[in-house]
PDB file of N, CA and C in Angstrom:
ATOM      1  N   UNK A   1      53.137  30.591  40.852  1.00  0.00           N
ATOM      2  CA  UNK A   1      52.504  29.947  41.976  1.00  0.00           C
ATOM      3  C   UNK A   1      53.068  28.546  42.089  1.00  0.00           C
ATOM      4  N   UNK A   2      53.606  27.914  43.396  1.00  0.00           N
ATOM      5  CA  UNK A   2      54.092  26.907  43.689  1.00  0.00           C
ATOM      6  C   UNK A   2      53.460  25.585  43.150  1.00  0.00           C
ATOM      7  N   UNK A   3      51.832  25.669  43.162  1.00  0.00           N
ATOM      8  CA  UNK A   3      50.814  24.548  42.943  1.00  0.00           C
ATOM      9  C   UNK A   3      51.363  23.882  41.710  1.00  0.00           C
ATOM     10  N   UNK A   4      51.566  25.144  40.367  1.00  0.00           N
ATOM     11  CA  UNK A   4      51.584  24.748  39.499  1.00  0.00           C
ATOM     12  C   UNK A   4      53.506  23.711  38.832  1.00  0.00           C
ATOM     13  N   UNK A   5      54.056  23.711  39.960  1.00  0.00           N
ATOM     14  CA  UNK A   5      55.544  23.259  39.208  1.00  0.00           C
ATOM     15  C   UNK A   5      56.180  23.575  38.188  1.00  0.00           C
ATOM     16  N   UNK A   6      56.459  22.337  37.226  1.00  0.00           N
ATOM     17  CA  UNK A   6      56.677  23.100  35.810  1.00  0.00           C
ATOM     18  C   UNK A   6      55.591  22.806  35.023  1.00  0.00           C
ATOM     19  N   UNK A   7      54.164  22.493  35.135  1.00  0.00           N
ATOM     20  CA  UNK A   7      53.305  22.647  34.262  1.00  0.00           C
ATOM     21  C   UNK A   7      53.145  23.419  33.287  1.00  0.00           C
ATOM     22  N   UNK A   8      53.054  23.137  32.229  1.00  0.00           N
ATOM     23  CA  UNK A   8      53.189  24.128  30.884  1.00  0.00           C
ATOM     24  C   UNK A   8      51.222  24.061  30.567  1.00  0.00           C
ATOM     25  N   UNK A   9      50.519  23.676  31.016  1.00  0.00           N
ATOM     26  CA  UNK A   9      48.823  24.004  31.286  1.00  0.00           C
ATOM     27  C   UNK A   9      47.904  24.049  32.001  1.00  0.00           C
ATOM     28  N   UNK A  10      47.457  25.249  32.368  1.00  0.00           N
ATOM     29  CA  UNK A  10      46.370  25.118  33.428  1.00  0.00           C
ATOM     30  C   UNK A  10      44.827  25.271  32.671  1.00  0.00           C
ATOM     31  N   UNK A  11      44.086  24.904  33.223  1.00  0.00           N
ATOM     32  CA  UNK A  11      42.744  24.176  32.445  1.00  0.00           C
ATOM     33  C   UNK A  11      41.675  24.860  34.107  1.00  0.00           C
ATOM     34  N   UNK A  12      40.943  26.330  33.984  1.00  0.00           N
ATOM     35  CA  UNK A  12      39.943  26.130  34.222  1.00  0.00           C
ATOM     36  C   UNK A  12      38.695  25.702  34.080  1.00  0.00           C
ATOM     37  N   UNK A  13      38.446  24.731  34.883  1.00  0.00           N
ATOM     38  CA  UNK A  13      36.895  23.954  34.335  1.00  0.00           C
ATOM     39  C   UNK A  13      35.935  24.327  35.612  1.00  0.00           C
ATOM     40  N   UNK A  14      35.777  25.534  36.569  1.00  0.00           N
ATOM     41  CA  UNK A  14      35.081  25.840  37.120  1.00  0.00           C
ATOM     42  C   UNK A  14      34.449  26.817  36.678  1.00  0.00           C
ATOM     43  N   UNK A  15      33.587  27.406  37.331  1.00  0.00           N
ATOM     44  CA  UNK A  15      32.881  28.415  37.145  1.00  0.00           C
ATOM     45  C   UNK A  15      33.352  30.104  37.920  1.00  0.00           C
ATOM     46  N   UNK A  16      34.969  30.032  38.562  1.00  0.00           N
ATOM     47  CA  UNK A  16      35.240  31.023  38.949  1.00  0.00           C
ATOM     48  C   UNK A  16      35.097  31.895  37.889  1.00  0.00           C
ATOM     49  N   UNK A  17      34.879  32.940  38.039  1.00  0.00           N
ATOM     50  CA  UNK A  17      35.173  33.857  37.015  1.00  0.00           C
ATOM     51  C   UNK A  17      33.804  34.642  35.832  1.00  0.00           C
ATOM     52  N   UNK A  18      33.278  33.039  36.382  1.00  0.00           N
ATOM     53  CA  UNK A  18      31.831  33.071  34.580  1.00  0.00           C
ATOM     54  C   UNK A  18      30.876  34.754  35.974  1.00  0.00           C
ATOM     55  N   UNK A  19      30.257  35.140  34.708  1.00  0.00           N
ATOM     56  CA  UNK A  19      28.845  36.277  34.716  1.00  0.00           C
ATOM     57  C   UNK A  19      28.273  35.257  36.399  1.00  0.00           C
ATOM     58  N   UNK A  20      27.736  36.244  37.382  1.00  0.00           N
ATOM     59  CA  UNK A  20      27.975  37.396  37.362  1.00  0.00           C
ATOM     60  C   UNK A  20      29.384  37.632  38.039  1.00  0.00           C
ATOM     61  N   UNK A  21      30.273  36.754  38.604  1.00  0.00           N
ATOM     62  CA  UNK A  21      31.185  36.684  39.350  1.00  0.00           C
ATOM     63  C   UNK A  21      32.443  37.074  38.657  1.00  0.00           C
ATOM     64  N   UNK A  22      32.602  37.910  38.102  1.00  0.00           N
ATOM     65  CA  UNK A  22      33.756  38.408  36.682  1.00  0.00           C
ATOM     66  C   UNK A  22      35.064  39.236  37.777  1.00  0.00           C
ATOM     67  N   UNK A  23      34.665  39.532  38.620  1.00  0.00           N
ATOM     68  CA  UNK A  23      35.718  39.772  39.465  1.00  0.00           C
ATOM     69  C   UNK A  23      36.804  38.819  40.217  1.00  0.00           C
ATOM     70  N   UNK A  24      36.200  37.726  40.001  1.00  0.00           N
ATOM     71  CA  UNK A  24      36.687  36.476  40.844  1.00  0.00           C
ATOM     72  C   UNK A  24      37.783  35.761  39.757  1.00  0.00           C
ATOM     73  N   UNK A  25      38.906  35.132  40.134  1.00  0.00           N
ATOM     74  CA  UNK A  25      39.700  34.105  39.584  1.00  0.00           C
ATOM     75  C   UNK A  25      40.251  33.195  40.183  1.00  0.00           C
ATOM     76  N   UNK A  26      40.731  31.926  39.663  1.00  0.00           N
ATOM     77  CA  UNK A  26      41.431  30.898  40.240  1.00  0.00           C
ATOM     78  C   UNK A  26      42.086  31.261  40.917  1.00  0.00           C
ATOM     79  N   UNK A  27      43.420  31.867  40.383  1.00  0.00           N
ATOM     80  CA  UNK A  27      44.648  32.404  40.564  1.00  0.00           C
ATOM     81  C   UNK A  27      44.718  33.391  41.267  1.00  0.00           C
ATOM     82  N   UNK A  28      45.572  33.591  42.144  1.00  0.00           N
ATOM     83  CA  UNK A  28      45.684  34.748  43.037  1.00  0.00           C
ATOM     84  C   UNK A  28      46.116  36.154  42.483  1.00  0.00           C
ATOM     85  N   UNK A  29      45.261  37.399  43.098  1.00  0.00           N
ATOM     86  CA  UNK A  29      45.519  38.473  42.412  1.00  0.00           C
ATOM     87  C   UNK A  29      47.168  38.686  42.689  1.00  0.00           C
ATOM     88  N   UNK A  30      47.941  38.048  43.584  1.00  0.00           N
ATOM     89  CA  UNK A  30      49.273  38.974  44.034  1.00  0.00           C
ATOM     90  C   UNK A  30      50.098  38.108  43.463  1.00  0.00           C
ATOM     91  N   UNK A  31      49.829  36.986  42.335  1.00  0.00           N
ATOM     92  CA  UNK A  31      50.636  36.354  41.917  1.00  0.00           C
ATOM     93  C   UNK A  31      50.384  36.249  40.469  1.00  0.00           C
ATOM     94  N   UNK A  32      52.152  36.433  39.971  1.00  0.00           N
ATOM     95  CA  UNK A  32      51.982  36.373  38.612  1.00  0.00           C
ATOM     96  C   UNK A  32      52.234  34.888  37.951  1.00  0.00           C
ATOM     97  N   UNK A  33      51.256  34.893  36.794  1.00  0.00           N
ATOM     98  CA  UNK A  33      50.923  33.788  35.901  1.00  0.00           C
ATOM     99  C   UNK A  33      52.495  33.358  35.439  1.00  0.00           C
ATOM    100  N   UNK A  34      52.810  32.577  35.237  1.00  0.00           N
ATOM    101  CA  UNK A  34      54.080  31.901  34.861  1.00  0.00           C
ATOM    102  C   UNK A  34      54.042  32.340  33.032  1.00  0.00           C
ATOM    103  N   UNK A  35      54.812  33.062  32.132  1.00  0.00           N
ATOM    104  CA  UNK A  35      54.917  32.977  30.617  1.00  0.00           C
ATOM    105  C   UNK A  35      54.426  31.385  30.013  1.00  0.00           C
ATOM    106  N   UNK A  36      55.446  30.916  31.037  1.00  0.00           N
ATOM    107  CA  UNK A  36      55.498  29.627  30.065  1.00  0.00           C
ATOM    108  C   UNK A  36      53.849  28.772  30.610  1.00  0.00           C
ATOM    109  N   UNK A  37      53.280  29.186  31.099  1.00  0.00           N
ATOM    110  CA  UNK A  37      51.826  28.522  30.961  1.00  0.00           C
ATOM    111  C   UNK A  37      50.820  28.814  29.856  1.00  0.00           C
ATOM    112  N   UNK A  38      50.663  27.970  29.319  1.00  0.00           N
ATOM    113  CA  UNK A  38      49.076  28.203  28.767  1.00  0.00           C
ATOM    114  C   UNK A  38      47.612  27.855  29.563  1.00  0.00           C
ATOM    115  N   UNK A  39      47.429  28.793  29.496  1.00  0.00           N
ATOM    116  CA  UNK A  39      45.912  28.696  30.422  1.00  0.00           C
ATOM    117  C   UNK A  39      44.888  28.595  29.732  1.00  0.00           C
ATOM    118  N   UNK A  40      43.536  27.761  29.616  1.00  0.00           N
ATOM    119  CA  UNK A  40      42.491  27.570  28.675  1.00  0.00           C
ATOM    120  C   UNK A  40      41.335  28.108  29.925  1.00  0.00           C
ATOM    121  N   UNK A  41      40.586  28.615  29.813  1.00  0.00           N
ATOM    122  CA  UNK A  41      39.689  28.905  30.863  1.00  0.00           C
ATOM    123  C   UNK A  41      38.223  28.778  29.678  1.00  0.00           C
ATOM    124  N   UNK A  42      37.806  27.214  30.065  1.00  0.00           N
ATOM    125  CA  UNK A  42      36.491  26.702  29.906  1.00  0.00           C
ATOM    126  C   UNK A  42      35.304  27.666  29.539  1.00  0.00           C
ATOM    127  N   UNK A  43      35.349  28.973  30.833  1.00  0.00           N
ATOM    128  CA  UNK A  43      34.030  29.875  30.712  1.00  0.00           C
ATOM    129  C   UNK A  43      34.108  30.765  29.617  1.00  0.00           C
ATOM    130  N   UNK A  44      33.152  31.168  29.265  1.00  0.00           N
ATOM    131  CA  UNK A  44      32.790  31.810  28.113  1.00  0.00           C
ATOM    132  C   UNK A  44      32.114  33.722  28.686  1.00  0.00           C
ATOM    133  N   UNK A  45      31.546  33.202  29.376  1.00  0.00           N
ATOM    134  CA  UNK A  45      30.445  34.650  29.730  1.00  0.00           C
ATOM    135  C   UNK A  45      31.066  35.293  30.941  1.00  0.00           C
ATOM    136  N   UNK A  46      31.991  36.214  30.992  1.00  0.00           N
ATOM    137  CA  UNK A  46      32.586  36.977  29.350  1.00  0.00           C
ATOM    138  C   UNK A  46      33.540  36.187  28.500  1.00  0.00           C
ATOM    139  N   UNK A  47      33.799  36.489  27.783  1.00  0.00           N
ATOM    140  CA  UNK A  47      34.684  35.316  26.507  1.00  0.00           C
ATOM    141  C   UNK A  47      35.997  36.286  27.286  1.00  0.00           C
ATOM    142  N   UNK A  48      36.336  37.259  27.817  1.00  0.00           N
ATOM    143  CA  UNK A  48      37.699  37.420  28.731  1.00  0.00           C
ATOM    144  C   UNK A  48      37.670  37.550  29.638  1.00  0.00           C
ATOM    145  N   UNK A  49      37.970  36.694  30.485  1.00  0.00           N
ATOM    146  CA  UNK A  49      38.084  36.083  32.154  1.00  0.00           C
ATOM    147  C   UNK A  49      39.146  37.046  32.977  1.00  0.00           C
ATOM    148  N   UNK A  50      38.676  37.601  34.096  1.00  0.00           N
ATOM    149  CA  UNK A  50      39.445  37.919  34.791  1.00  0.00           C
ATOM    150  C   UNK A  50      41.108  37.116  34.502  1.00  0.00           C
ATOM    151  N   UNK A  51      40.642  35.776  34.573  1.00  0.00           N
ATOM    152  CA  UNK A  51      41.752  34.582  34.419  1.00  0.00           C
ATOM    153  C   UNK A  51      42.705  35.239  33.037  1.00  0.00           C
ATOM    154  N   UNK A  52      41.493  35.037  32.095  1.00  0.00           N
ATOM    155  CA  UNK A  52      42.407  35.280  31.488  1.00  0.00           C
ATOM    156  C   UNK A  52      43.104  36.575  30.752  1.00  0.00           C
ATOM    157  N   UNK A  53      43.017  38.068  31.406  1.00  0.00           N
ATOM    158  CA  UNK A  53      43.302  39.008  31.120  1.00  0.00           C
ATOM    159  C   UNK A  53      44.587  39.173  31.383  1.00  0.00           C
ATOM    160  N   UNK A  54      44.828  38.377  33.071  1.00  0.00           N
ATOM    161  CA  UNK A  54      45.732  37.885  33.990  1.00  0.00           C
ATOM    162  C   UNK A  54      47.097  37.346  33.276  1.00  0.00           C
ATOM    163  N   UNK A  55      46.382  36.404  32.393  1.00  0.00           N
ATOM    164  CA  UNK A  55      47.526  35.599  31.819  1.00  0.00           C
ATOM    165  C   UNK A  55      48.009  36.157  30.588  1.00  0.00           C
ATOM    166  N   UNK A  56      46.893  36.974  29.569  1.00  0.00           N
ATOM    167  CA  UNK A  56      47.654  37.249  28.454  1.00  0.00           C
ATOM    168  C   UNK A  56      48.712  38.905  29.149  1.00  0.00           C
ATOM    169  N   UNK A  57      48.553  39.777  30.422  1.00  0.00           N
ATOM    170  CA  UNK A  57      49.089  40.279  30.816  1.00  0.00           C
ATOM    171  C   UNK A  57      50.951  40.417  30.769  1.00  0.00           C
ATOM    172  N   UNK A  58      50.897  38.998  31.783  1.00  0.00           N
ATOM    173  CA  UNK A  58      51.970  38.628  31.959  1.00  0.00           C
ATOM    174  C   UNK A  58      52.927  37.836  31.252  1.00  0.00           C
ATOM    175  N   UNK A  59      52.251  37.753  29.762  1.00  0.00           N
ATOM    176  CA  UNK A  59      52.756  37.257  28.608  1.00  0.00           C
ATOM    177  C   UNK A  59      52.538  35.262  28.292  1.00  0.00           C
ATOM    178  N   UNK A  60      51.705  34.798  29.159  1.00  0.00           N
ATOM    179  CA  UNK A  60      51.787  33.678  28.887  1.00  0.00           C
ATOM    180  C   UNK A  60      50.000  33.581  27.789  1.00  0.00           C
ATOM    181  N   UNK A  61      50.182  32.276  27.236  1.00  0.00           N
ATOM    182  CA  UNK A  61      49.576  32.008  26.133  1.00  0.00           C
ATOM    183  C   UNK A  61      48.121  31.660  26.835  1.00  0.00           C
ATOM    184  N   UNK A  62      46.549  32.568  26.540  1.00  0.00           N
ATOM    185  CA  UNK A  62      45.521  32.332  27.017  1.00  0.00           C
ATOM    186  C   UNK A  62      44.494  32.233  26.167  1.00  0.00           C
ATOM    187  N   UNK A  63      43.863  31.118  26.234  1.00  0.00           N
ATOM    188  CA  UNK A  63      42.971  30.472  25.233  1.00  0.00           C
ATOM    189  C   UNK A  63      41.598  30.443  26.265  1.00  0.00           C
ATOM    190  N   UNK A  64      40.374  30.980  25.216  1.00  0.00           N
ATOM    191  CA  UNK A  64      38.881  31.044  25.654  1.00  0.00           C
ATOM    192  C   UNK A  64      37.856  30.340  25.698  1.00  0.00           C
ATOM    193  N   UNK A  65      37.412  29.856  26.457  1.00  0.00           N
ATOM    194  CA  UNK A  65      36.545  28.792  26.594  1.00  0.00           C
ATOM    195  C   UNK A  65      35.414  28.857  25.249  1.00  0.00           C
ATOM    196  N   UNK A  66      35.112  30.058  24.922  1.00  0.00           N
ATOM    197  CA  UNK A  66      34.608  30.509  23.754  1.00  0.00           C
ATOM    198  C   UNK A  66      34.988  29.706  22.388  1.00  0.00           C
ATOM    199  N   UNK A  67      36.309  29.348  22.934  1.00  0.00           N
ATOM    200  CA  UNK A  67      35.929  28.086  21.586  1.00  0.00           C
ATOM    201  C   UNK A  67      36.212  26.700  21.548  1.00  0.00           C
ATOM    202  N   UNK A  68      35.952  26.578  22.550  1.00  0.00           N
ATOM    203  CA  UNK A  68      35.597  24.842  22.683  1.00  0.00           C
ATOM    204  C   UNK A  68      34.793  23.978  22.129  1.00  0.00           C
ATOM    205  N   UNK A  69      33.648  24.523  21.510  1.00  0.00           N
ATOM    206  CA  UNK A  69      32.502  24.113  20.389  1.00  0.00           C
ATOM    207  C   UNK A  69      33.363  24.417  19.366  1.00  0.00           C
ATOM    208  N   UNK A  70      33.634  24.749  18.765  1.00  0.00           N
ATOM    209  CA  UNK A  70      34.016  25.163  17.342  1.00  0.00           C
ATOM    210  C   UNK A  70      35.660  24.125  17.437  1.00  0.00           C
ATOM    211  N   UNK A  71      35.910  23.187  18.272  1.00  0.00           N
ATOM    212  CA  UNK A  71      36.956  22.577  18.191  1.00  0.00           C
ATOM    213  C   UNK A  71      36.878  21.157  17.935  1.00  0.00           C
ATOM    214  N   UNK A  72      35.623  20.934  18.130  1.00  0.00           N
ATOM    215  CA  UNK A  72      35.349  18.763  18.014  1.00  0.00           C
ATOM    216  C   UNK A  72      35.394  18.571  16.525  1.00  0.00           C
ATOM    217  N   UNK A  73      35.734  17.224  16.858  1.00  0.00           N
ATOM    218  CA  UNK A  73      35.667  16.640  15.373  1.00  0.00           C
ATOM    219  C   UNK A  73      35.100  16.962  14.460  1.00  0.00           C
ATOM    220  N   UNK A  74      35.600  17.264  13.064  1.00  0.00           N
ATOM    221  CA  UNK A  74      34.739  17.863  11.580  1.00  0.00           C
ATOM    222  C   UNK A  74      33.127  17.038  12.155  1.00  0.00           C
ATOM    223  N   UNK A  75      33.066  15.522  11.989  1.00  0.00           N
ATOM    224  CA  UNK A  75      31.479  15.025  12.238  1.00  0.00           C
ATOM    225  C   UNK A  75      30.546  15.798  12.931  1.00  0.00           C
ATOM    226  N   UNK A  76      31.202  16.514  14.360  1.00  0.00           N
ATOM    227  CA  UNK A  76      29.962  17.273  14.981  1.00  0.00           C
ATOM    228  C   UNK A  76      30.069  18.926  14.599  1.00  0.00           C
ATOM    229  N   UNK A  77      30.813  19.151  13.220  1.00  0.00           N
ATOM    230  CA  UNK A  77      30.248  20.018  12.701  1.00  0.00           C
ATOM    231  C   UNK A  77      29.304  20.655  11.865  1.00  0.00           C
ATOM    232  N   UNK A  78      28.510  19.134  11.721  1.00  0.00           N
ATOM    233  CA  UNK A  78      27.311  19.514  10.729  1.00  0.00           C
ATOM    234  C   UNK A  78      26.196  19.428  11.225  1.00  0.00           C
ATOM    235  N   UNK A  79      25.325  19.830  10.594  1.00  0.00           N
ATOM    236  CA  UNK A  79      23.439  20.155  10.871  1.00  0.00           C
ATOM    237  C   UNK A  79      23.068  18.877  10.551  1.00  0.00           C
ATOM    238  N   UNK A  80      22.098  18.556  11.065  1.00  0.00           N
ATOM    239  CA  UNK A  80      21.119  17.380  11.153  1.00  0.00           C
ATOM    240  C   UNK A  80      20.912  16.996   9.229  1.00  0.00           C
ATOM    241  N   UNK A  81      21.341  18.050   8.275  1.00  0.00           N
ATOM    242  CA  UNK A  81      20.928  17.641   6.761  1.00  0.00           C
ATOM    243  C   UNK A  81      22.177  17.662   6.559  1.00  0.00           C
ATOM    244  N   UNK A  82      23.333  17.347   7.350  1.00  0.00           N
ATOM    245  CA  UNK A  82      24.739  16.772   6.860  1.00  0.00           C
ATOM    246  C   UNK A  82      25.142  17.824   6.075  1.00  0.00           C
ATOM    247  N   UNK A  83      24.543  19.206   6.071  1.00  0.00           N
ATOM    248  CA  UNK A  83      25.628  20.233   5.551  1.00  0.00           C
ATOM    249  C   UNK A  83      26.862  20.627   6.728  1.00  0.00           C
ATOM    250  N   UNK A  84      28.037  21.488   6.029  1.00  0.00           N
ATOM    251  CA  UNK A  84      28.698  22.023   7.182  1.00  0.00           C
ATOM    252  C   UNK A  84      28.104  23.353   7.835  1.00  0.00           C
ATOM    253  N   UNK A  85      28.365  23.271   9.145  1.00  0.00           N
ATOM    254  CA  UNK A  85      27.406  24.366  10.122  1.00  0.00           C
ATOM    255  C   UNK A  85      28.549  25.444   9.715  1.00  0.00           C
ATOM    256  N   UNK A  86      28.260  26.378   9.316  1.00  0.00           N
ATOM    257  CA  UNK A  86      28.847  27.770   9.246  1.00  0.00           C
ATOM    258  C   UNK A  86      29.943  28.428  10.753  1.00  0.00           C
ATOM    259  N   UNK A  87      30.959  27.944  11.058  1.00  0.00           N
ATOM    260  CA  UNK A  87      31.356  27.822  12.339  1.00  0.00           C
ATOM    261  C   UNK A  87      31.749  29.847  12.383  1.00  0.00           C
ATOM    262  N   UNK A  88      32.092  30.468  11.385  1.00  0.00           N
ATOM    263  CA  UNK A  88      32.437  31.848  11.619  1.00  0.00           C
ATOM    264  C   UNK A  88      31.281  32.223  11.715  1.00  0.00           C
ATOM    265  N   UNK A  89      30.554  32.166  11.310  1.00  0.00           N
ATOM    266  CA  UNK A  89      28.802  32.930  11.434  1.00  0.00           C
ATOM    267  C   UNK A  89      28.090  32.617  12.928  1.00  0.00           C
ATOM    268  N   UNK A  90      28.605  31.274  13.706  1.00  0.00           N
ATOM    269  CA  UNK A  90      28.327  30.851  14.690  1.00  0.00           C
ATOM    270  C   UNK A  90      28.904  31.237  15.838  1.00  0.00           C
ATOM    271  N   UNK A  91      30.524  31.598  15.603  1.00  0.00           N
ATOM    272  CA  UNK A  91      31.310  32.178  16.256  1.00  0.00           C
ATOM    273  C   UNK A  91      31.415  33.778  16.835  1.00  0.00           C
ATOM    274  N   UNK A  92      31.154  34.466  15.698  1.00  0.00           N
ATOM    275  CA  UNK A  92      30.513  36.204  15.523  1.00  0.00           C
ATOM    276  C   UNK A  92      29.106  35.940  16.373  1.00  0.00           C
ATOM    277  N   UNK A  93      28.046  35.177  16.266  1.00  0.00           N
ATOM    278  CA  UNK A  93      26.823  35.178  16.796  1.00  0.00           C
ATOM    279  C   UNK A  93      26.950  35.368  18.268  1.00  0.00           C
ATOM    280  N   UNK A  94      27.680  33.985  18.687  1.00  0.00           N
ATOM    281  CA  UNK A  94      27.991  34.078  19.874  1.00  0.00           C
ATOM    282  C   UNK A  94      29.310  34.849  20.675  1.00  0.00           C
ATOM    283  N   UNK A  95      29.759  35.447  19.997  1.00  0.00           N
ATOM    284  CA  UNK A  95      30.553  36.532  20.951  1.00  0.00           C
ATOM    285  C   UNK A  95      29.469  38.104  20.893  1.00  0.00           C
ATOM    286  N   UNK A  96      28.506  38.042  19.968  1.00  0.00           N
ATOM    287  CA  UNK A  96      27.861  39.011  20.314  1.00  0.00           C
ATOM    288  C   UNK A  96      26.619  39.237  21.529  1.00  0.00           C
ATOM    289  N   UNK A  97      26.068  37.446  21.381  1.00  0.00           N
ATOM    290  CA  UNK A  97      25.235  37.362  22.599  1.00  0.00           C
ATOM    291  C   UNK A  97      26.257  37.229  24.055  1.00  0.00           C
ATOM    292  N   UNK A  98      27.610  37.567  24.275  1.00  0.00           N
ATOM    293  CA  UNK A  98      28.131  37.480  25.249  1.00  0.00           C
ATOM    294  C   UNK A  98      28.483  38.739  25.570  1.00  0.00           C
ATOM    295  N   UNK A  99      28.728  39.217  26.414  1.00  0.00           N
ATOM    296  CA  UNK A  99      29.359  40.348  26.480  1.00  0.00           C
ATOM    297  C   UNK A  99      30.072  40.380  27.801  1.00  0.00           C
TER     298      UNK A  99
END
């Protein structure tokens, strides 16, 4: 797609795509995703986006909004008693409440 130039990242931060609208994407259905993009698509519900089925399709690199929590600084990985929060136990939790 022309929009994108040579951008090597596209960053959905809308809500195309999220529950119930899973049919919907940024990107146009008659156009293919560029390889060399990485696409991060913000939404989670479903943790695979129209967007990004799109992109790992056509071989470019697609990352899930699904883990954007599990990415901040070690500090906001702990519980209020300064242990570390269990991020795989948190991670499994929530791909199961998603579907």
């Amino acid at each position: 797609m022309e929009a994108t130039g040579d951008a090597d990242l596209l960053i959905n931060a809308t809500s195309v795509g999220m529950r119930p609208h899973v049919d919907e994407s940024i990107w146009p259905s008659d156009a293919l995703i560029p390889a060399r993009l990485t696409v991060f698509d913000l939404m989670y519900n479903p943790v695979e986006t129209l967007l990004l089925k799109r992109t790992r399709s056509g071989g470019a690199r697609a990352i899930s909004g699904l883990e954007t929590p599990f990415n901040r600084e070690p500090q906001h990985s702990r519980s209020g008693t300064g242990e570390n929060v269990p991020i795989g136990a948190m991670r499994t939790s929530l791909k199961e409440g998603v579907s």
